[in-house]
C-alpha atoms as a PDB file:
ATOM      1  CA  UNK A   1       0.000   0.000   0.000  1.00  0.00           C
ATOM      2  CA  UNK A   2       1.495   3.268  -0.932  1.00  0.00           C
ATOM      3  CA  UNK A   3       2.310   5.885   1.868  1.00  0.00           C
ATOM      4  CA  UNK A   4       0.489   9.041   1.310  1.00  0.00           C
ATOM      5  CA  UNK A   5       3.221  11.477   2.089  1.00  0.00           C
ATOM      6  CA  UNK A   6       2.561  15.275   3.700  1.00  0.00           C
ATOM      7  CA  UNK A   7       4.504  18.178   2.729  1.00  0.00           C
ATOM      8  CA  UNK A   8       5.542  22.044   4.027  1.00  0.00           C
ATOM      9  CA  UNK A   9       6.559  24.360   0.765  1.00  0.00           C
ATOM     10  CA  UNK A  10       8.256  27.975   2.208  1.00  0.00           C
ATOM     11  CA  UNK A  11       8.945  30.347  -0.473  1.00  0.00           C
ATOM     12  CA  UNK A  12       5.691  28.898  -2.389  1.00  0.00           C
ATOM     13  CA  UNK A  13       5.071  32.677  -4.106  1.00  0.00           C
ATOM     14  CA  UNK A  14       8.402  32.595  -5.772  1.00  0.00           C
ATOM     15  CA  UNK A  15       9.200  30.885  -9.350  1.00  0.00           C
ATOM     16  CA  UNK A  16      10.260  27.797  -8.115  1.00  0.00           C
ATOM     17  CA  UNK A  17       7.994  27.333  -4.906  1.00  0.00           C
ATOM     18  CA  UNK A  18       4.921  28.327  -6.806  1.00  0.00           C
ATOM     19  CA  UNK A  19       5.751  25.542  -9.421  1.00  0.00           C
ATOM     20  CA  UNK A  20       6.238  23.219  -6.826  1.00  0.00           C
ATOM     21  CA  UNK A  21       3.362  23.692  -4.917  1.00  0.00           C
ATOM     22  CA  UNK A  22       1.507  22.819  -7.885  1.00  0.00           C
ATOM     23  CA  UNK A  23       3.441  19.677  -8.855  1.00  0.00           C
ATOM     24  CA  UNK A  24       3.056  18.060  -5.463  1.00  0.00           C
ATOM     25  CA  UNK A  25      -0.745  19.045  -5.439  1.00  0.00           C
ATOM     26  CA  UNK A  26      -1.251  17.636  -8.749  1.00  0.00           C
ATOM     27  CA  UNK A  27       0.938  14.445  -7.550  1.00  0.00           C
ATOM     28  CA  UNK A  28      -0.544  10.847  -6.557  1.00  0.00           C
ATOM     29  CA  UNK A  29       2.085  10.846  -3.737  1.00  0.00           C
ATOM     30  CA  UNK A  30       0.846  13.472  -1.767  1.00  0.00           C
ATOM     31  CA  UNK A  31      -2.247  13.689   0.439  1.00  0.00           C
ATOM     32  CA  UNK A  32      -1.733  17.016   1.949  1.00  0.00           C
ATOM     33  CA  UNK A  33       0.416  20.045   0.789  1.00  0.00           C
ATOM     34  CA  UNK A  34       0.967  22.608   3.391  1.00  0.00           C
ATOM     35  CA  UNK A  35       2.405  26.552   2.547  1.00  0.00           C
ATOM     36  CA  UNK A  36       3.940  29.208   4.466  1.00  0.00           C
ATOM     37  CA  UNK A  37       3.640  32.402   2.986  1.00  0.00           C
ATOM     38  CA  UNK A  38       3.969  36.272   4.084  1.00  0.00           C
ATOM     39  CA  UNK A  39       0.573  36.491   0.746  1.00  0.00           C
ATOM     40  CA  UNK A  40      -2.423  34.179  -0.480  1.00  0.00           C
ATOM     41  CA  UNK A  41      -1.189  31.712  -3.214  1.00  0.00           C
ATOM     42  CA  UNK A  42      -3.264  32.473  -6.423  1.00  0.00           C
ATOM     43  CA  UNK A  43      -3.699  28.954  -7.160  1.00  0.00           C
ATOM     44  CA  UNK A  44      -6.484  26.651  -5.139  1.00  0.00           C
ATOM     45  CA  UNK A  45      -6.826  22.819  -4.668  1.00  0.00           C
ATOM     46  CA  UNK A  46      -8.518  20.516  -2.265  1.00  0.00           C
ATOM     47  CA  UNK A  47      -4.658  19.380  -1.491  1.00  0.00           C
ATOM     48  CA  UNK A  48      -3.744  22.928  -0.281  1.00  0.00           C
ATOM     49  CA  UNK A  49      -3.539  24.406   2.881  1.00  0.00           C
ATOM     50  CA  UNK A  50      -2.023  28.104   2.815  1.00  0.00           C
ATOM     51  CA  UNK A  51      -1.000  29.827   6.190  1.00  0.00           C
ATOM     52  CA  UNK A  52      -0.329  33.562   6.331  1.00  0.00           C
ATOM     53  CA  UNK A  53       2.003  34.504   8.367  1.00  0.00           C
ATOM     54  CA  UNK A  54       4.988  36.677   9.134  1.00  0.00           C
ATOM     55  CA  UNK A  55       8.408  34.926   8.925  1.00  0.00           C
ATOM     56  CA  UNK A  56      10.139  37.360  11.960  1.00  0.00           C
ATOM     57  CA  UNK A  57       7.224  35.889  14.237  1.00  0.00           C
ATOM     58  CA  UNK A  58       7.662  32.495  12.979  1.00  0.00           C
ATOM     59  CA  UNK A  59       6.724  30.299  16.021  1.00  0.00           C
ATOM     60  CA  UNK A  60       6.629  26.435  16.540  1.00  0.00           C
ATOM     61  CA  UNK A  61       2.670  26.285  16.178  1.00  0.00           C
ATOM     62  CA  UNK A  62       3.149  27.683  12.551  1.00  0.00           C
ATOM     63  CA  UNK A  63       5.128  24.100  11.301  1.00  0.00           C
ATOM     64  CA  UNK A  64       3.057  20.884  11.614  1.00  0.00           C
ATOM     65  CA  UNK A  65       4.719  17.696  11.001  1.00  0.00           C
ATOM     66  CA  UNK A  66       5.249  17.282   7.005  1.00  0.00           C
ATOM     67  CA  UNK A  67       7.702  14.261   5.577  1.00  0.00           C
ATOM     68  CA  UNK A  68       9.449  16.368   3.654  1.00  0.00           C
ATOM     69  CA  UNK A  69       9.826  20.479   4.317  1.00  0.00           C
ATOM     70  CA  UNK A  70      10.532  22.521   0.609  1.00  0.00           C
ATOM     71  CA  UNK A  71      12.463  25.505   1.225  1.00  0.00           C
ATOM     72  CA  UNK A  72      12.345  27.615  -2.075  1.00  0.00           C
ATOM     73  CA  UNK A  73      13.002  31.144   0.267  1.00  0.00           C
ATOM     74  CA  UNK A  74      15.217  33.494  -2.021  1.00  0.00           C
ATOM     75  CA  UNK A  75      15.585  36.799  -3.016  1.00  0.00           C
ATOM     76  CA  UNK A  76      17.983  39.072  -4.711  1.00  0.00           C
ATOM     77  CA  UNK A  77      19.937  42.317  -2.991  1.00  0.00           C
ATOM     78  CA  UNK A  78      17.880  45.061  -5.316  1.00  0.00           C
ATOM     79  CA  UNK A  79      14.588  43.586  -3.936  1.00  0.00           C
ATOM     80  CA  UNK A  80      16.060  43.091   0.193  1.00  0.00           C
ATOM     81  CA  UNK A  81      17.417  46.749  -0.286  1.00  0.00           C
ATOM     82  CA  UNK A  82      20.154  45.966   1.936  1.00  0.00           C
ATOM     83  CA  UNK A  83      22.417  43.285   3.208  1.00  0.00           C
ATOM     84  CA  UNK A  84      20.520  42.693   6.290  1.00  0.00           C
ATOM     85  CA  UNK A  85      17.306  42.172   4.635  1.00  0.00           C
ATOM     86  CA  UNK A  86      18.743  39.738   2.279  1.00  0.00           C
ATOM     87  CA  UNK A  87      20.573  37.646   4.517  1.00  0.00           C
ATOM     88  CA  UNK A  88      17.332  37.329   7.013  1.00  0.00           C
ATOM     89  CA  UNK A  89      15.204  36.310   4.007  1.00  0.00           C
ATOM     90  CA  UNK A  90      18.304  34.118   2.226  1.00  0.00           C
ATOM     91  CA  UNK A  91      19.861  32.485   5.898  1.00  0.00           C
ATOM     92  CA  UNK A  92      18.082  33.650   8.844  1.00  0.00           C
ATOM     93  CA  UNK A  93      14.404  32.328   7.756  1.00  0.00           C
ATOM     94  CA  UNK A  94      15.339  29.078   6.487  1.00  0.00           C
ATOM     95  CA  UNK A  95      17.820  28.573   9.464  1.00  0.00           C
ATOM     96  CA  UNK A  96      14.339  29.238  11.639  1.00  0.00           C
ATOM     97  CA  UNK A  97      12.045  27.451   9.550  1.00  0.00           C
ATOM     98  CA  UNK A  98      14.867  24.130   9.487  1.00  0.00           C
ATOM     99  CA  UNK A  99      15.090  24.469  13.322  1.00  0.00           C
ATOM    100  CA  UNK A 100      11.293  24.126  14.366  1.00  0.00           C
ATOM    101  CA  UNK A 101      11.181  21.581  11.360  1.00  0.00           C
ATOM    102  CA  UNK A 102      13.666  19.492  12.835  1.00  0.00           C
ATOM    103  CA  UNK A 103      12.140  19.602  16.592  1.00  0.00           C
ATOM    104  CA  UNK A 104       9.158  18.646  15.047  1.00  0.00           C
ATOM    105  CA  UNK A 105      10.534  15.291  13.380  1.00  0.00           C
ATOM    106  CA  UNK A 106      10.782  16.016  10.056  1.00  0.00           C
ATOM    107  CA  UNK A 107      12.982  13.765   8.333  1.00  0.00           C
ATOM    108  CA  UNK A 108      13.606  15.138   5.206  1.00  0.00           C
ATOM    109  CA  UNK A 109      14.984  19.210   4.629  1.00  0.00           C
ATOM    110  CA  UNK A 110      15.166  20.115   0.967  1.00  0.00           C
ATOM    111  CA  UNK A 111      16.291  23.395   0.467  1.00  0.00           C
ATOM    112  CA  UNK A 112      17.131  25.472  -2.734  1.00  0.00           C
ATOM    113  CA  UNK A 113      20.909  27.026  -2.269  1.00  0.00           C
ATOM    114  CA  UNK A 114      23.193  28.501  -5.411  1.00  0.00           C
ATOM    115  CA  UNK A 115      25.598  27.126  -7.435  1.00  0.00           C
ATOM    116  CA  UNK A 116      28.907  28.358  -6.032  1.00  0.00           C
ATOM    117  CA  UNK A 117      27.909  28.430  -2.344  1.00  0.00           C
ATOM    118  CA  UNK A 118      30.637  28.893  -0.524  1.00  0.00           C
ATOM    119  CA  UNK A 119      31.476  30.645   2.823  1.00  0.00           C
ATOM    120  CA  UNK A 120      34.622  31.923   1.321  1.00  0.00           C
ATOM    121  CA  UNK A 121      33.901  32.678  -1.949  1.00  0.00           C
ATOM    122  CA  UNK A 122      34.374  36.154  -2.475  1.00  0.00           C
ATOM    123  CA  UNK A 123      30.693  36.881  -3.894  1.00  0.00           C
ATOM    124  CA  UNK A 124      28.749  37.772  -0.827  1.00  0.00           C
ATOM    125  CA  UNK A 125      25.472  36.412  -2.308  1.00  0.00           C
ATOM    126  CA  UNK A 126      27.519  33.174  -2.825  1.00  0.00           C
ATOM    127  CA  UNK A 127      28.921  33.537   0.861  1.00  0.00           C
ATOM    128  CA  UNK A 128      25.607  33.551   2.322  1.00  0.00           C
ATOM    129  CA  UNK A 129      24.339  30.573   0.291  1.00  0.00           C
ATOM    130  CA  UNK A 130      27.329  29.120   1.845  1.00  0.00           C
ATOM    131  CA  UNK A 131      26.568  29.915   5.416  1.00  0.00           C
ATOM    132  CA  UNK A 132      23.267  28.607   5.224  1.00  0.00           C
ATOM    133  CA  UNK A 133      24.336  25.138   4.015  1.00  0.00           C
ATOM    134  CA  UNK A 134      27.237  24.811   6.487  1.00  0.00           C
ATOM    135  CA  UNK A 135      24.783  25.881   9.162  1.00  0.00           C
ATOM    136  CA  UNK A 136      21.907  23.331   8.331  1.00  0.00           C
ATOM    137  CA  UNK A 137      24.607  20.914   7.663  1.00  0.00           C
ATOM    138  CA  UNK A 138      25.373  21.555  11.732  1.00  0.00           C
ATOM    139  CA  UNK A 139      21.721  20.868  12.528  1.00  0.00           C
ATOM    140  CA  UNK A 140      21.980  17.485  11.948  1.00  0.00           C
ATOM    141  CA  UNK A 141      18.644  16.255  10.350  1.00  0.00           C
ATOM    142  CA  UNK A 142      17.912  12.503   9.059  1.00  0.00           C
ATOM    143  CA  UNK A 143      17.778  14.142   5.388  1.00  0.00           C
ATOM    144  CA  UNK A 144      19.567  17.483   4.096  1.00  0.00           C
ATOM    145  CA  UNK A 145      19.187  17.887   0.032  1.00  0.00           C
ATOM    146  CA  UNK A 146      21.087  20.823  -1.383  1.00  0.00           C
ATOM    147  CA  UNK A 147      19.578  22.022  -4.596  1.00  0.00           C
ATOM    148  CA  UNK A 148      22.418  24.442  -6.232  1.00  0.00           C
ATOM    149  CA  UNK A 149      21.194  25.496  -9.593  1.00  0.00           C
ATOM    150  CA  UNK A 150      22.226  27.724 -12.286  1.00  0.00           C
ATOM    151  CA  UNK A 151      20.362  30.802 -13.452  1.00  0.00           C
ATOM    152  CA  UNK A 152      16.975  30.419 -13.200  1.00  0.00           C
ATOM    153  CA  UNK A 153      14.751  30.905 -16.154  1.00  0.00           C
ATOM    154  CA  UNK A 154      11.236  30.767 -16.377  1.00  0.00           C
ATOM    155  CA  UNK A 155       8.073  33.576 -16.791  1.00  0.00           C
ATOM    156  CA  UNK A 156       8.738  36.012 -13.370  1.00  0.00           C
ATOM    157  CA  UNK A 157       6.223  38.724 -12.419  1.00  0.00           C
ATOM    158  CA  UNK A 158       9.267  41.237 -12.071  1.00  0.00           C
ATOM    159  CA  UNK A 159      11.647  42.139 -14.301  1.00  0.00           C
ATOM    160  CA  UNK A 160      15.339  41.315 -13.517  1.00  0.00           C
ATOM    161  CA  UNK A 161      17.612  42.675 -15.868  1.00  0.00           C
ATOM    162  CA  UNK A 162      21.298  40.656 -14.758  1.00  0.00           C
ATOM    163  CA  UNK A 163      18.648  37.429 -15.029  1.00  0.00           C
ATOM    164  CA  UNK A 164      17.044  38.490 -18.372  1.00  0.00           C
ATOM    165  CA  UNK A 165      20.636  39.361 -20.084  1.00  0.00           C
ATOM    166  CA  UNK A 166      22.195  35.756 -18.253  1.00  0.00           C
ATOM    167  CA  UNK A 167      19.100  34.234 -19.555  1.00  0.00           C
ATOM    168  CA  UNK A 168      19.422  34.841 -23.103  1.00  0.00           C
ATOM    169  CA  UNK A 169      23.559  34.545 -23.026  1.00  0.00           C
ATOM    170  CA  UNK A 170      23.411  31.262 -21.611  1.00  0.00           C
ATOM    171  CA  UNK A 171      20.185  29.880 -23.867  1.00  0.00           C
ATOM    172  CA  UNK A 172      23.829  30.448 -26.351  1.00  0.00           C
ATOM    173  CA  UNK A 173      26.229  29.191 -24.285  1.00  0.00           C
ATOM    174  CA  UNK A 174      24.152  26.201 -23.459  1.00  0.00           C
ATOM    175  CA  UNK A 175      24.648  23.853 -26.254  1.00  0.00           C
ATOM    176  CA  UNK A 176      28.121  24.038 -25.946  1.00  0.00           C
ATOM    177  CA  UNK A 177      28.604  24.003 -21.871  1.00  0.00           C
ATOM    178  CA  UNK A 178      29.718  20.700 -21.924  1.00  0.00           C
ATOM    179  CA  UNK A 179      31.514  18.174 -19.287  1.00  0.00           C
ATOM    180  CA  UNK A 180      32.478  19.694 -15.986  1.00  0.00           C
ATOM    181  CA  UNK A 181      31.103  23.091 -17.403  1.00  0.00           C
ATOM    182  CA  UNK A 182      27.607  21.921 -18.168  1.00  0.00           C
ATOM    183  CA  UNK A 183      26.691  22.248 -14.340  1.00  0.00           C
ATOM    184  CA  UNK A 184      26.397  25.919 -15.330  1.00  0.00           C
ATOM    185  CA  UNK A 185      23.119  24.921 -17.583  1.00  0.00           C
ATOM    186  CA  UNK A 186      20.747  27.317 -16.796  1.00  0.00           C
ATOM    187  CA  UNK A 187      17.403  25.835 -15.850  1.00  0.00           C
ATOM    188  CA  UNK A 188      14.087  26.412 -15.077  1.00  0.00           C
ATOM    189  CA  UNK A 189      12.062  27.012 -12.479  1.00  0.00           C
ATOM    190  CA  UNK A 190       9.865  24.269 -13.560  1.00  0.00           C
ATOM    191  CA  UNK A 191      12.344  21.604 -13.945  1.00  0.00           C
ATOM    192  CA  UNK A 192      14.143  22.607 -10.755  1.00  0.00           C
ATOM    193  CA  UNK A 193      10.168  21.589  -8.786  1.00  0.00           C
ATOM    194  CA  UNK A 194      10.365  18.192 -10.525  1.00  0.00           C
ATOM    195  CA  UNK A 195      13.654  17.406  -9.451  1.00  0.00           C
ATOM    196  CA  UNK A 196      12.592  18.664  -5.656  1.00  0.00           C
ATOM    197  CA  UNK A 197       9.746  16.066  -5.724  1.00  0.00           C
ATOM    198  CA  UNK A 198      12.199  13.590  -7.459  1.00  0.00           C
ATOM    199  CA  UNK A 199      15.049  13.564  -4.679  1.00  0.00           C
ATOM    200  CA  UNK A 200      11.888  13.635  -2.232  1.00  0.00           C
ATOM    201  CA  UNK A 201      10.414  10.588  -2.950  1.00  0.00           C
ATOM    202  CA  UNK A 202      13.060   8.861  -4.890  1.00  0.00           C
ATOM    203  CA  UNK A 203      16.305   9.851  -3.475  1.00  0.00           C
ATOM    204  CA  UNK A 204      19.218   7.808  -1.887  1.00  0.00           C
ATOM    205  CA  UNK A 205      18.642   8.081   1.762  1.00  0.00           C
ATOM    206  CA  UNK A 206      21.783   9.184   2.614  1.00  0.00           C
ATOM    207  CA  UNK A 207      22.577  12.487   5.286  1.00  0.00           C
ATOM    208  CA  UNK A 208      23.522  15.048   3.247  1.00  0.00           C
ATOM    209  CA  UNK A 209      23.569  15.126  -0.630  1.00  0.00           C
ATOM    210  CA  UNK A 210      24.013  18.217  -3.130  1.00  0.00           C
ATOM    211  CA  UNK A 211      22.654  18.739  -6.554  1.00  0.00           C
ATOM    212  CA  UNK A 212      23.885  20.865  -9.433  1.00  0.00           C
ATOM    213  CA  UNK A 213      22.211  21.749 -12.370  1.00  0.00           C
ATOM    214  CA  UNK A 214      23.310  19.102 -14.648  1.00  0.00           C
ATOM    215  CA  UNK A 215      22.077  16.732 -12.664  1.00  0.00           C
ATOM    216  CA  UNK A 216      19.206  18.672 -11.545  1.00  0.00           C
ATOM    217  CA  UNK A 217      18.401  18.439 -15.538  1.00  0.00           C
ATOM    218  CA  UNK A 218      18.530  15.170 -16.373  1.00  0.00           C
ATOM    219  CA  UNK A 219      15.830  13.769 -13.211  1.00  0.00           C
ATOM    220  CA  UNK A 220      12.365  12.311 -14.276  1.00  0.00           C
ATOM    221  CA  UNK A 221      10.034  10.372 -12.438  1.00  0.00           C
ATOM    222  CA  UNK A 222      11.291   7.228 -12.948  1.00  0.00           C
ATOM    223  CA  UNK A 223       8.987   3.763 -13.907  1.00  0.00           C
ATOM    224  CA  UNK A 224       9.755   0.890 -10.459  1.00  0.00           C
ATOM    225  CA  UNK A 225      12.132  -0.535 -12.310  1.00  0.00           C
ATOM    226  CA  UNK A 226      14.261   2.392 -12.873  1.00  0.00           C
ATOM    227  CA  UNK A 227      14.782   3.709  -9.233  1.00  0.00           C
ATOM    228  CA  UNK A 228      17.896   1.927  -8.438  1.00  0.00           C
ATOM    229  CA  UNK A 229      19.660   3.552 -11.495  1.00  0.00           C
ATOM    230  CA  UNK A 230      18.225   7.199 -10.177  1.00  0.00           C
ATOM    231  CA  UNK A 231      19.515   6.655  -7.209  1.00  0.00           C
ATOM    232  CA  UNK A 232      22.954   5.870  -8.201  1.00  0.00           C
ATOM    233  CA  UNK A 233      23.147   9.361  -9.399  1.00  0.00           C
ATOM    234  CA  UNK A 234      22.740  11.248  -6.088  1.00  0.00           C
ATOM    235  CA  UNK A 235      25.269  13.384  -4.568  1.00  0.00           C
ATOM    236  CA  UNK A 236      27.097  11.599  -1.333  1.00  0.00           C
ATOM    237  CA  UNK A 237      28.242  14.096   1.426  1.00  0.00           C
ATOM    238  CA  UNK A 238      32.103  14.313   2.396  1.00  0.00           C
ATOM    239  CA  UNK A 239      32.628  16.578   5.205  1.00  0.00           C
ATOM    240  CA  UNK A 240      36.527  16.692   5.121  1.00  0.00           C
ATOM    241  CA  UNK A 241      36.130  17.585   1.358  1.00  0.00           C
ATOM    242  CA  UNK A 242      33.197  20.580   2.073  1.00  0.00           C
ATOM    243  CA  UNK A 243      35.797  22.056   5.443  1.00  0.00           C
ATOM    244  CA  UNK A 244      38.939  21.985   2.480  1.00  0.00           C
ATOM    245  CA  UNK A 245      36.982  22.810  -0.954  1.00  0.00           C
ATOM    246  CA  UNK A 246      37.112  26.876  -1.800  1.00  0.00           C
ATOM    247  CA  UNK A 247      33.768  26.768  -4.392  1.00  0.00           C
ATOM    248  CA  UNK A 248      32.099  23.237  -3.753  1.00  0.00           C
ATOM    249  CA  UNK A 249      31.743  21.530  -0.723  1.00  0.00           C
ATOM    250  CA  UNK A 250      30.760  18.122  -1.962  1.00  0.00           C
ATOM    251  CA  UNK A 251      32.650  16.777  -5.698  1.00  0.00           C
ATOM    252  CA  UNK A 252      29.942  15.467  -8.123  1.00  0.00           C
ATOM    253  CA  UNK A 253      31.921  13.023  -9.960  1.00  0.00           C
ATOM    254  CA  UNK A 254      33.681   9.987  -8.340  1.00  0.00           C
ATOM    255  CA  UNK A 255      36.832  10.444  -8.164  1.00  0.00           C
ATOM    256  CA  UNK A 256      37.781   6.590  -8.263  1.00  0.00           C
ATOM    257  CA  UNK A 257      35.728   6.218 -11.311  1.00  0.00           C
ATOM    258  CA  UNK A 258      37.723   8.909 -13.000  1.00  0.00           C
ATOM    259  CA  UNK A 259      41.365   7.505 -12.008  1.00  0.00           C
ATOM    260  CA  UNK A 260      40.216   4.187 -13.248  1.00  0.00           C
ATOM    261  CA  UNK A 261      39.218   5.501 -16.731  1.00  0.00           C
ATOM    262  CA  UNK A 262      41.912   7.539 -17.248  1.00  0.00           C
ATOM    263  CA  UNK A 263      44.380   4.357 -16.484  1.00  0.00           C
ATOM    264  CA  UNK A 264      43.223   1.913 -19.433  1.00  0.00           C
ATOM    265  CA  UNK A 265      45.438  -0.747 -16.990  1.00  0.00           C
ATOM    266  CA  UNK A 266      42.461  -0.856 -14.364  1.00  0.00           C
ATOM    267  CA  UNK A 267      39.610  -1.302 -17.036  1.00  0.00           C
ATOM    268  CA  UNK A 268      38.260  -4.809 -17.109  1.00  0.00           C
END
């Protein structure tokens, strides 16, 4: 008998949230789908539950249990209008959100970072991405999934011109953004949701995993017989490798798999 799952969406307004919410509402999987938001949702289903609500009063009685929490909070430094703003909106909500999530026995955090998160890297936007992850890394849950697209593309209510002109440089660059460049595929909004849901209910379960946009690209649901193969494709954690690496904390490819190719001696 299937398990009909529950799940919390923060950040549902945005491009990627508001996709998401949709996905898991429209999905077999899920018998409830509950939102955060600071604004009603302009979307309806029996599935839905919306809660308005202020994230700087965020209290333990806003989060119910949910399997898996969605944390698609983002926004850019134009829009905060300062750094503070942006980093309570970027680190200091999720961090809030993760910790009530987490005394509340969620099992599963899936939150979207950046690509290029780093807590050293010298892009502050990147440096908070990167303070985030190292700080829900600390926390310690069951699950932690990393999302770390590319640029973002899909139809946004505002206009964003750095997003707009990376949007239509990449849609060039694409094609040709190819081995360990093509995590820099910019994706959309759309595709990023499905991959959420994806890791969610077909993911490794393994503590910590990260996702870039190559692979965030290739995931479908997959048919029964197809799940092993998915989940040989998820990200394992390494926490030496995240406290030593300057712009990634976790390598995508294997490195064993690599020496082995490269040395026609070890190939069977």
């Amino acid at each position: 008998m299937k398990t009909m799952r529950s799940a919390l969406v923060v950040g549902a307004t945005g491009l990627v949230g508001f996709s998401l919410v949709k996905l898991l509402c429209e999905s077999e999987e899920y018998a409830a789908v509950n939102v955060l938001s600071r604004r009603p949702l302009d979307f309806t289903h029996p599935k839905l539950v919306v809660k308005l609500c202020e994230f700087d009063q965020i209290a333990d009685k806003d989060i119910e249990f949910a399997h898996e929490v969605f944390c698609c909070l983002g926004t850019t430094m134009k829009k905060a209008g300062s750094k503070q703003q942006f980093e309570k909106v970027d680190f200091e909500y999720p961090l809030t959100i993760a910790a009530i999530a987490k005394n509340r026995g969620v099992g599963h955090f899936i939150v979207i970072s950046a690509m290029g998160a780093n807590e050293k890297a010298l892009a502050y936007y990147s440096q908070v991405k990167g303070k985030l992850e190292a700080e829900l890394i600390k926390m310690d849950f069951p699950r932690l999934s990393i999302v770390r697209p590319s640029l973002i593309t899909g139809d946004r209510q505002e206009f964003r011109l750095g997003e707009t002109i990376g949007d239509k440089v990449l849609k060039v660059l694409n094609p040709i953004l190819v081995g360990p460049f093509k995590k820099m595929h910019s994706i959309p909004a759309t595709q990023i949701a499905l991959a959420m849901k994806v890791i969610a209910l077909h993911g490794k379960k393994q503590k910590v995993a990260i996702y870039l946009s190559d692979k965030l690209l290739e995931m479908q649901m997959p048919i029964i017989e197809e799940k092993e193969a998915l989940e040989e494709e998820e990200v394992s954690f390494n926490w030496d490798k995240y406290k030593e690496e300057v712009l990634s904390p976790v390598g995508i490819e294997d490195e064993e798999v690599n020496r082995k190719n490269e040395n026609p001696n070890n190939r069977e």
